[in-house]
C-alpha atoms as a PDB file:
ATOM      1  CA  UNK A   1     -48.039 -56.354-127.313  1.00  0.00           C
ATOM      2  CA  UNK A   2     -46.445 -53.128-128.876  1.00  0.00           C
ATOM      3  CA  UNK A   3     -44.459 -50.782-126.494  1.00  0.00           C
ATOM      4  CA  UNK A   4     -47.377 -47.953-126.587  1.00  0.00           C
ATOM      5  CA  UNK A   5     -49.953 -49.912-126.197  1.00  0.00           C
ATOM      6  CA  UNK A   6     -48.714 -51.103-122.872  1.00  0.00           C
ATOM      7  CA  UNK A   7     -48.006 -47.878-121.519  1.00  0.00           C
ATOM      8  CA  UNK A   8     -51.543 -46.898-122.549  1.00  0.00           C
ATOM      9  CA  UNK A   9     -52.775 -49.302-120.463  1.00  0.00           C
ATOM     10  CA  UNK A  10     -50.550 -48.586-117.621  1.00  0.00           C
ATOM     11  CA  UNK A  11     -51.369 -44.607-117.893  1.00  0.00           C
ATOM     12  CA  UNK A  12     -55.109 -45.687-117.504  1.00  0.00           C
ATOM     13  CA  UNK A  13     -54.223 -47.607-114.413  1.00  0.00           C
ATOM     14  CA  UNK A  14     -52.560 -45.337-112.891  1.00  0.00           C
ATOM     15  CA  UNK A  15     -55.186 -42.554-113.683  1.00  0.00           C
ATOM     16  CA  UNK A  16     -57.560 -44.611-112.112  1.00  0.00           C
ATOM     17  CA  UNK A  17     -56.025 -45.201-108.923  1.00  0.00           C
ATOM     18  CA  UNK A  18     -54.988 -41.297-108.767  1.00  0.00           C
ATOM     19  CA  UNK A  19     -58.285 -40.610-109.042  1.00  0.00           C
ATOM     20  CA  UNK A  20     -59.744 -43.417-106.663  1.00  0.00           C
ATOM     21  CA  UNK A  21     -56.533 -42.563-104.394  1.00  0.00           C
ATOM     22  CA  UNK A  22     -57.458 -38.395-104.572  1.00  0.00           C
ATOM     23  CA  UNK A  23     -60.668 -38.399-102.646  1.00  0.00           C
ATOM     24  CA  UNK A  24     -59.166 -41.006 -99.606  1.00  0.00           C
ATOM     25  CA  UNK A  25     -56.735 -38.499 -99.286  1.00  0.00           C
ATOM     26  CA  UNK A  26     -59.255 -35.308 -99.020  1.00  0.00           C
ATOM     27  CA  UNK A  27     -62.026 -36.620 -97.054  1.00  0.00           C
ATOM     28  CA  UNK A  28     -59.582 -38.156 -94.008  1.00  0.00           C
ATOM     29  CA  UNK A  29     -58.307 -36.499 -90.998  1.00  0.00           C
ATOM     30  CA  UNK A  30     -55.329 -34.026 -92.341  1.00  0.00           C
ATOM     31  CA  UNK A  31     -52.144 -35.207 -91.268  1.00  0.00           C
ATOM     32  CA  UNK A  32     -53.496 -38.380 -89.949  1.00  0.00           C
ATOM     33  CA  UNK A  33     -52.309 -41.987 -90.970  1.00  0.00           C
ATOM     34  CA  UNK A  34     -54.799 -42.729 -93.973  1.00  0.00           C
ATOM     35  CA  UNK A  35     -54.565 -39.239 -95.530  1.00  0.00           C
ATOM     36  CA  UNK A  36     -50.847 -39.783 -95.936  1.00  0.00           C
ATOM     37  CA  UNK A  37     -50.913 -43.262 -97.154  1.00  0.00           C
ATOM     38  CA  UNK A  38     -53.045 -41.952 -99.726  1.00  0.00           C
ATOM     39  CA  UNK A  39     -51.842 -39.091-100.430  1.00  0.00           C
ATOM     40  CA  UNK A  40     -48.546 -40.930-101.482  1.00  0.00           C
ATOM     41  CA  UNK A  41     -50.245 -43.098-103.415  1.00  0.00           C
ATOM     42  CA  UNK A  42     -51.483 -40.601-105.355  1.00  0.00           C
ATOM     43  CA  UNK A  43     -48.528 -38.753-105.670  1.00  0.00           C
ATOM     44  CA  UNK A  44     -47.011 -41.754-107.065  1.00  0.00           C
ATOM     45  CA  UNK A  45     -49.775 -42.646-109.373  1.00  0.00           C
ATOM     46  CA  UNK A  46     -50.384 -38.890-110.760  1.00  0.00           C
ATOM     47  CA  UNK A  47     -45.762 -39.423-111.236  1.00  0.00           C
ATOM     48  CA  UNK A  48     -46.432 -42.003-113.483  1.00  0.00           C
ATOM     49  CA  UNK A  49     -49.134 -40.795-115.270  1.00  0.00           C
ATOM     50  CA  UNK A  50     -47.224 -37.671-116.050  1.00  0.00           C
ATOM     51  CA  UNK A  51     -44.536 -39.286-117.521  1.00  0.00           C
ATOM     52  CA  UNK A  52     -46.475 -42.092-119.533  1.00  0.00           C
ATOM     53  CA  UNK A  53     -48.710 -39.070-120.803  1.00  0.00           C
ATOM     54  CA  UNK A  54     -45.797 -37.038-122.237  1.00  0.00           C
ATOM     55  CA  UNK A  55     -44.337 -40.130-123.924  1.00  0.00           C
ATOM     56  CA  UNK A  56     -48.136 -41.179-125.110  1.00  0.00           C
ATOM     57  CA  UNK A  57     -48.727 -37.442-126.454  1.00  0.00           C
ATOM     58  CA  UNK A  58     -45.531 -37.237-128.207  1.00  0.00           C
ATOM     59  CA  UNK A  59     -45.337 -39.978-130.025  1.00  0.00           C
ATOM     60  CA  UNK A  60     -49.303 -39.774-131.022  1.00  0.00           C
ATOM     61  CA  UNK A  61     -49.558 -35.811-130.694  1.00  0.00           C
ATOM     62  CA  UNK A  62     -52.403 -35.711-129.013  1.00  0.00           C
ATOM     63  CA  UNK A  63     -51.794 -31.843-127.330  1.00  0.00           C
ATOM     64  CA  UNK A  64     -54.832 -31.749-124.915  1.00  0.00           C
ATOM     65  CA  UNK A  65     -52.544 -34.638-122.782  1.00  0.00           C
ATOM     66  CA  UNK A  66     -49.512 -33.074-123.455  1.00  0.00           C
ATOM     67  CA  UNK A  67     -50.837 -29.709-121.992  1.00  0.00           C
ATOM     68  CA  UNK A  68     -53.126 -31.165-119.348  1.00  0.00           C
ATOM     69  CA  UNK A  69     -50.147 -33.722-117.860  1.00  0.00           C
ATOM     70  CA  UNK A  70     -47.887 -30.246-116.785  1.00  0.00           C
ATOM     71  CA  UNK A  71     -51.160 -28.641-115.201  1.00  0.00           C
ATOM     72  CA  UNK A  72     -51.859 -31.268-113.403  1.00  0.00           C
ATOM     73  CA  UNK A  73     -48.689 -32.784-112.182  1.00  0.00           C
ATOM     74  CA  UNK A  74     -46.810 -29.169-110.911  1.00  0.00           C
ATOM     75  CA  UNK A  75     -50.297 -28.603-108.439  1.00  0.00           C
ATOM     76  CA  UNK A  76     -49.409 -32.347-107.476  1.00  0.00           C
ATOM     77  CA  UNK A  77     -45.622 -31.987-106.954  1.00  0.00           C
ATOM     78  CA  UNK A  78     -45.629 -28.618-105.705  1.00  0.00           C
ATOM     79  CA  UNK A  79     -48.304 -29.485-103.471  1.00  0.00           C
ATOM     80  CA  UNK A  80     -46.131 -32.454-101.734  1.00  0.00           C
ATOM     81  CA  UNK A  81     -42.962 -30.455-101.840  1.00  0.00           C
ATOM     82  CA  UNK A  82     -44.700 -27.551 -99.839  1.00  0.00           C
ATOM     83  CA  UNK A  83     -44.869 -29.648 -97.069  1.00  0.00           C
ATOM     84  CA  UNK A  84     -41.088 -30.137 -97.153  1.00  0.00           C
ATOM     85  CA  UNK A  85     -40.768 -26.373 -97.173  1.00  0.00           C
ATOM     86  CA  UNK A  86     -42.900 -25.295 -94.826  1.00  0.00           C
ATOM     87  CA  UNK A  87     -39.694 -23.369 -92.389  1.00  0.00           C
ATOM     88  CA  UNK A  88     -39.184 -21.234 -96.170  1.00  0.00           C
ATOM     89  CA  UNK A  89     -40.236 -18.227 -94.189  1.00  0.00           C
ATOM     90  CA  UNK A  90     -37.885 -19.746 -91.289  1.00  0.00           C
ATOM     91  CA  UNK A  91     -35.030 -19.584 -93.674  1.00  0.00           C
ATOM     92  CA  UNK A  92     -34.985 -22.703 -95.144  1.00  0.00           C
ATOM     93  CA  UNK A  93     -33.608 -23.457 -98.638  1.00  0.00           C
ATOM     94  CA  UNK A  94     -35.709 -24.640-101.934  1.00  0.00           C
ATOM     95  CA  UNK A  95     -33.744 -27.427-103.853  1.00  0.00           C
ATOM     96  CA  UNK A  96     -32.872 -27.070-107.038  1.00  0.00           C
ATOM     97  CA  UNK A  97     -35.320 -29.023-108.382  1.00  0.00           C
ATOM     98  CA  UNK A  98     -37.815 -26.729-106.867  1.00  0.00           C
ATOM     99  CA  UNK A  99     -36.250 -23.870-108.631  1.00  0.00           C
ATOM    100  CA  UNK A 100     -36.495 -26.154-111.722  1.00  0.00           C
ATOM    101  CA  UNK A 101     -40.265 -27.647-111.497  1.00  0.00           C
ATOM    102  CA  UNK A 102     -41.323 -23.975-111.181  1.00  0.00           C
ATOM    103  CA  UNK A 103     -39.650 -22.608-114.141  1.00  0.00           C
ATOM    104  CA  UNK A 104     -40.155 -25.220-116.682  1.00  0.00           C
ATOM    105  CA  UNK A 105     -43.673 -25.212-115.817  1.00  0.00           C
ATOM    106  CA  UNK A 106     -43.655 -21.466-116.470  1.00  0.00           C
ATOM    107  CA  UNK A 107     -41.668 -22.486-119.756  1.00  0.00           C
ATOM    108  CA  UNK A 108     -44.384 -24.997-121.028  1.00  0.00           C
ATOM    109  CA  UNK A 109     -47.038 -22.471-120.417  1.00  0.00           C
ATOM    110  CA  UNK A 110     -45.635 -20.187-122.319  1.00  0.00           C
ATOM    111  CA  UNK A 111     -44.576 -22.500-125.179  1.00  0.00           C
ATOM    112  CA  UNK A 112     -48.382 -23.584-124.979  1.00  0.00           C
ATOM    113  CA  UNK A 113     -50.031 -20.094-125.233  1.00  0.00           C
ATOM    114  CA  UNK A 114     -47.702 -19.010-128.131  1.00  0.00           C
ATOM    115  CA  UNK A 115     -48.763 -22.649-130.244  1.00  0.00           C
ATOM    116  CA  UNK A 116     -52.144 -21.547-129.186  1.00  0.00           C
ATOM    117  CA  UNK A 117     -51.149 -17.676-130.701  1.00  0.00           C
ATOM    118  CA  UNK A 118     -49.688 -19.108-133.536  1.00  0.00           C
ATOM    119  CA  UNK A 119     -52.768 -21.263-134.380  1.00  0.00           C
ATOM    120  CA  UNK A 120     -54.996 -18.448-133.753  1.00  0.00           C
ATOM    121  CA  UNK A 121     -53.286 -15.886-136.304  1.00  0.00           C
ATOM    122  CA  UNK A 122     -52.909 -18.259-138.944  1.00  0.00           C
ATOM    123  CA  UNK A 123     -55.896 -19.462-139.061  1.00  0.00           C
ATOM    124  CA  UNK A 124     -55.447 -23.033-137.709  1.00  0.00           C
ATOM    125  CA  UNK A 125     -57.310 -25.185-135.495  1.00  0.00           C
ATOM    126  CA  UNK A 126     -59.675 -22.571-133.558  1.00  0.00           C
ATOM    127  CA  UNK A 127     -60.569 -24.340-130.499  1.00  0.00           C
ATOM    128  CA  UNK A 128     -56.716 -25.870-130.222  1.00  0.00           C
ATOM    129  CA  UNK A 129     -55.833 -22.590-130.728  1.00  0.00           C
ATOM    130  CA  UNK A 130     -57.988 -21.413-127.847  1.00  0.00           C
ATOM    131  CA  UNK A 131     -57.275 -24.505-125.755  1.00  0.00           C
ATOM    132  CA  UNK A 132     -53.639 -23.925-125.883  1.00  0.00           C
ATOM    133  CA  UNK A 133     -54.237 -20.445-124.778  1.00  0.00           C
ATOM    134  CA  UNK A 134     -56.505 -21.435-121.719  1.00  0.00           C
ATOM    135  CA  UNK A 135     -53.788 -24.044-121.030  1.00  0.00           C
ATOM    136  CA  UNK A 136     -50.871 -21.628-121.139  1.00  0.00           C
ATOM    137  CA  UNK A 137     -52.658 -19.239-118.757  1.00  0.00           C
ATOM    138  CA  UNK A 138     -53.250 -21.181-115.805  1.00  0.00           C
ATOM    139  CA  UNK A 139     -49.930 -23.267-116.779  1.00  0.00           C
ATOM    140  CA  UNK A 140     -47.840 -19.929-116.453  1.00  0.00           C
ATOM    141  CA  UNK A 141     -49.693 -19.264-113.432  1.00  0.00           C
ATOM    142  CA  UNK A 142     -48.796 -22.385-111.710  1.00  0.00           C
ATOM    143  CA  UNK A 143     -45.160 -22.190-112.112  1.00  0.00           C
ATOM    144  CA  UNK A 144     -44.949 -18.447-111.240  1.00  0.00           C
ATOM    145  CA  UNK A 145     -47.334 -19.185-108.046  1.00  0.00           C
ATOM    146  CA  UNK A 146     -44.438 -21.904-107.297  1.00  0.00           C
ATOM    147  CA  UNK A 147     -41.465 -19.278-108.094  1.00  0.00           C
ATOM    148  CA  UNK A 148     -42.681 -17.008-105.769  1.00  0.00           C
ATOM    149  CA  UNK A 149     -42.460 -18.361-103.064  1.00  0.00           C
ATOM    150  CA  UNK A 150     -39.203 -18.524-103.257  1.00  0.00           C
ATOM    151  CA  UNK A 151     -38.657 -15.491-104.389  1.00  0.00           C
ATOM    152  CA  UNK A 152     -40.998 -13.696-102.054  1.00  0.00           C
ATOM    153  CA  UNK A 153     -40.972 -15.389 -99.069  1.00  0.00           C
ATOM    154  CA  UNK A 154     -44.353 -15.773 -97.151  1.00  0.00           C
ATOM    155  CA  UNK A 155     -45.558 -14.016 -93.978  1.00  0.00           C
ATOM    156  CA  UNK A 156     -48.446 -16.327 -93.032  1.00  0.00           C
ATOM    157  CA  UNK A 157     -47.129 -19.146 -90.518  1.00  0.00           C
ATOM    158  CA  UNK A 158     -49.784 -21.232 -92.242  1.00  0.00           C
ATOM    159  CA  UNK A 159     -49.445 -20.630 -96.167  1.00  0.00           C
ATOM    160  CA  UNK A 160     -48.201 -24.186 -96.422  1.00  0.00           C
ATOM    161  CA  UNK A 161     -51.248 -25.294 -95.466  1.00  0.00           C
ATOM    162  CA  UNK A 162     -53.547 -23.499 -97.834  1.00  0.00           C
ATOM    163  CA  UNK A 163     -50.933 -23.773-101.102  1.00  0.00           C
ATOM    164  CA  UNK A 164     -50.893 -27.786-100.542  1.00  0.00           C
ATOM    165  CA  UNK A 165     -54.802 -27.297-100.465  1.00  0.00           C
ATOM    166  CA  UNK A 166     -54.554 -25.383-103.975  1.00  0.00           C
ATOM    167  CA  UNK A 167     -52.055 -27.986-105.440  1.00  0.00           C
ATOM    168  CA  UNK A 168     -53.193 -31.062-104.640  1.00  0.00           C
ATOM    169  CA  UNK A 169     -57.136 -30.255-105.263  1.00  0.00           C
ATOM    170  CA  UNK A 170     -56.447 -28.230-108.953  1.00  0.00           C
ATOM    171  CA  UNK A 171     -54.276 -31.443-109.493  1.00  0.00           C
ATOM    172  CA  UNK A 172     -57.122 -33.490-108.842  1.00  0.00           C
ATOM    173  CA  UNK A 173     -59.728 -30.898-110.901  1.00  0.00           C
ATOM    174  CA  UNK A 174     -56.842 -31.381-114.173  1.00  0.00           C
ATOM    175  CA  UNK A 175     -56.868 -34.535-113.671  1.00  0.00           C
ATOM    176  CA  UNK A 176     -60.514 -35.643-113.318  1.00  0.00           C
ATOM    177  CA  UNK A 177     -60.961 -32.666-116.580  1.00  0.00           C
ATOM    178  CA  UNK A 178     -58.161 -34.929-118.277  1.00  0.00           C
ATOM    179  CA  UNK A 179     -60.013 -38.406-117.729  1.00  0.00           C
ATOM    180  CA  UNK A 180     -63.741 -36.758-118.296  1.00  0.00           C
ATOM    181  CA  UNK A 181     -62.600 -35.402-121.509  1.00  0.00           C
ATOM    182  CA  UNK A 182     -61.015 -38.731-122.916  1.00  0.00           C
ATOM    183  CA  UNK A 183     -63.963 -40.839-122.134  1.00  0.00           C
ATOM    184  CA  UNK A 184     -66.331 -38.181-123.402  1.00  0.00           C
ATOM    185  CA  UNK A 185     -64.188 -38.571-126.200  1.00  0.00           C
ATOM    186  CA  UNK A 186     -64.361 -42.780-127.012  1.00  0.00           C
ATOM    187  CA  UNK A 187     -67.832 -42.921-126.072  1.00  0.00           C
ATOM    188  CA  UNK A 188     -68.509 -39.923-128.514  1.00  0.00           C
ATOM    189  CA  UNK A 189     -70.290 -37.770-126.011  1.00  0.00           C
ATOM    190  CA  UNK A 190     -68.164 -34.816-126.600  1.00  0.00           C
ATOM    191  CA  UNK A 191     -70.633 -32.703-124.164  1.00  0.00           C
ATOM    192  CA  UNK A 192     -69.130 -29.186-122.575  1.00  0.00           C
ATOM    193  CA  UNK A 193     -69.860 -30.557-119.372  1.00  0.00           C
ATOM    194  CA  UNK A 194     -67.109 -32.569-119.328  1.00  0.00           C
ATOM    195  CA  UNK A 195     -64.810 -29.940-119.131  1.00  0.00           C
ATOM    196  CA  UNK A 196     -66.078 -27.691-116.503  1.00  0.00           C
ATOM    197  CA  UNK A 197     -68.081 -30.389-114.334  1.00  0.00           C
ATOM    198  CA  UNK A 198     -64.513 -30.936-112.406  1.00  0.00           C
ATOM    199  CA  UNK A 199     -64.044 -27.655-111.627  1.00  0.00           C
ATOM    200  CA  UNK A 200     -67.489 -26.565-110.937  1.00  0.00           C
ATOM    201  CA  UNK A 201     -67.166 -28.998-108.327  1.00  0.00           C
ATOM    202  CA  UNK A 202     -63.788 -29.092-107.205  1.00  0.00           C
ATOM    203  CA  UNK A 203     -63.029 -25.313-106.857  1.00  0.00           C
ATOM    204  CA  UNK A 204     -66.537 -24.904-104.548  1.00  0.00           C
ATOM    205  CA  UNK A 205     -64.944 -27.199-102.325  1.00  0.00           C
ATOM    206  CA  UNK A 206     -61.537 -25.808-102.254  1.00  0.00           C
ATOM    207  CA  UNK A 207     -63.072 -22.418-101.715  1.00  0.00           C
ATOM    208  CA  UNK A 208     -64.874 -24.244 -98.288  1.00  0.00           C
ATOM    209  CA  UNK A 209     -61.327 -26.192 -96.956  1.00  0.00           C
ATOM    210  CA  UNK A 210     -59.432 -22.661 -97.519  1.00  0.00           C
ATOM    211  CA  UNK A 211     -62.202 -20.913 -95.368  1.00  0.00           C
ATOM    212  CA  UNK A 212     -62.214 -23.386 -93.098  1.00  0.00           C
ATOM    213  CA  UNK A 213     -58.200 -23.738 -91.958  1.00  0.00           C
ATOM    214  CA  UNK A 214     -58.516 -19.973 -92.579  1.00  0.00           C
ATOM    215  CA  UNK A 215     -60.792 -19.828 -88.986  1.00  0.00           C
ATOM    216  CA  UNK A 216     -59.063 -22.772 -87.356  1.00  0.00           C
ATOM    217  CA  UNK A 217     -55.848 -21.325 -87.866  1.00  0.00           C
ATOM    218  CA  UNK A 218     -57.160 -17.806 -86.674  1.00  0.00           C
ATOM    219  CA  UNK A 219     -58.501 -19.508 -83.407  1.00  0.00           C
ATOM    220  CA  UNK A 220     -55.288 -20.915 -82.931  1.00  0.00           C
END
């Protein structure tokens, strides 16, 4: 069996337990023994699916994986790291690979949005032009959001709690986009639902958890 073709298959595998993995970890008890067994799981899964989907997308160029796999994997390792971090507003020190996730994240964004720009003005590829654009945005975003927290350091006791909220669940909303899209794709039902049924559900329910340890943490 050729080389790619193997770590095709293992890049679906993995997806799948990421995303079988990603709910376990959001509908136990936070902090409790199941949510973190899962939660590792799929931190490990979503690891290898990164890095088989930047080998798979360079070698095939197939952009909408390239640019999806740095969405979703900085939400997903930022998300775990924050909960090594927690004591930054207590003084404690980022690692240099926390310094380094955040701005090559904010790198590939901007690489992305200036292919999309470039694709755009010269008349190439409309909607990968626009795609790279949407997918530069919120990529930028996500490694400045990471950046500043070192940069700025937090007030709120409890911003741990909420950012590992916001990166785990928009990892999860990426990557359920990313596996939507590609089966849309091979069963030719290339339907715009696939790309915003993720996030019309997922960012409802991120919206409710954030509320929600808002007012527990306020009782506290």
């Amino acid at each position: 069996m050729e080389p790619l073709k193997v770590i095709a298959i293992s890049h679906v595998i993995a997806g799948v337990i990421s995303l079988i993995t990603g709910p376990m970890a959001m509908t136990t008890k936070k902090g409790g023994q199941a949510h973190r067994k899962a939660g590792k799981v799929y931190f490990y899964a979503m690891t290898y699916v990164f890095i088989t989907a930047v080998v798979l997308s360079s070698f095939k160029f197939i952009p909408f994986l390239f640019m999806i796999s740095f969405l979703s994997y900085y939400g997903c390792f930022s998300g775990v790291r924050i909960l090594k971090l927690k004591k930054l507003h207590k003084d404690q020190k980022p690692k240099t690979y926390d310094w380094f996730a955040g701005a090559f994240t904010m790198l590939a964004g901007l690489s992305f949005g200036g292919y999309g720009i470039y694709l755009l003005t010269t008349g190439q590829e409309a909607v990968l032009g626009w795609l790279s654009v949407f997918f530069g945005v919120f990529t930028i975003n996500a490694g400045v959001g990471g950046l500043k927290l070192f940069i700025k350091r937090p007030t709120n006791a409890f911003y741990w709690y909420i950012y590992h909220i916001d990166g785990m669940m928009g990892s999860y909303i990426a990557a359920a986009t990313a596996f939507a899209v590609t089966m849309g794709r091979m069963t030719e039902f290339n339907h715009w639902i696939l790309w915003v049924g993720p996030a019309m559900l997922g960012v409802p329910l991120i919206s409710y958890w954030k509320r929600l340890y808002r007012k527990k943490f306020a009782i506290a």
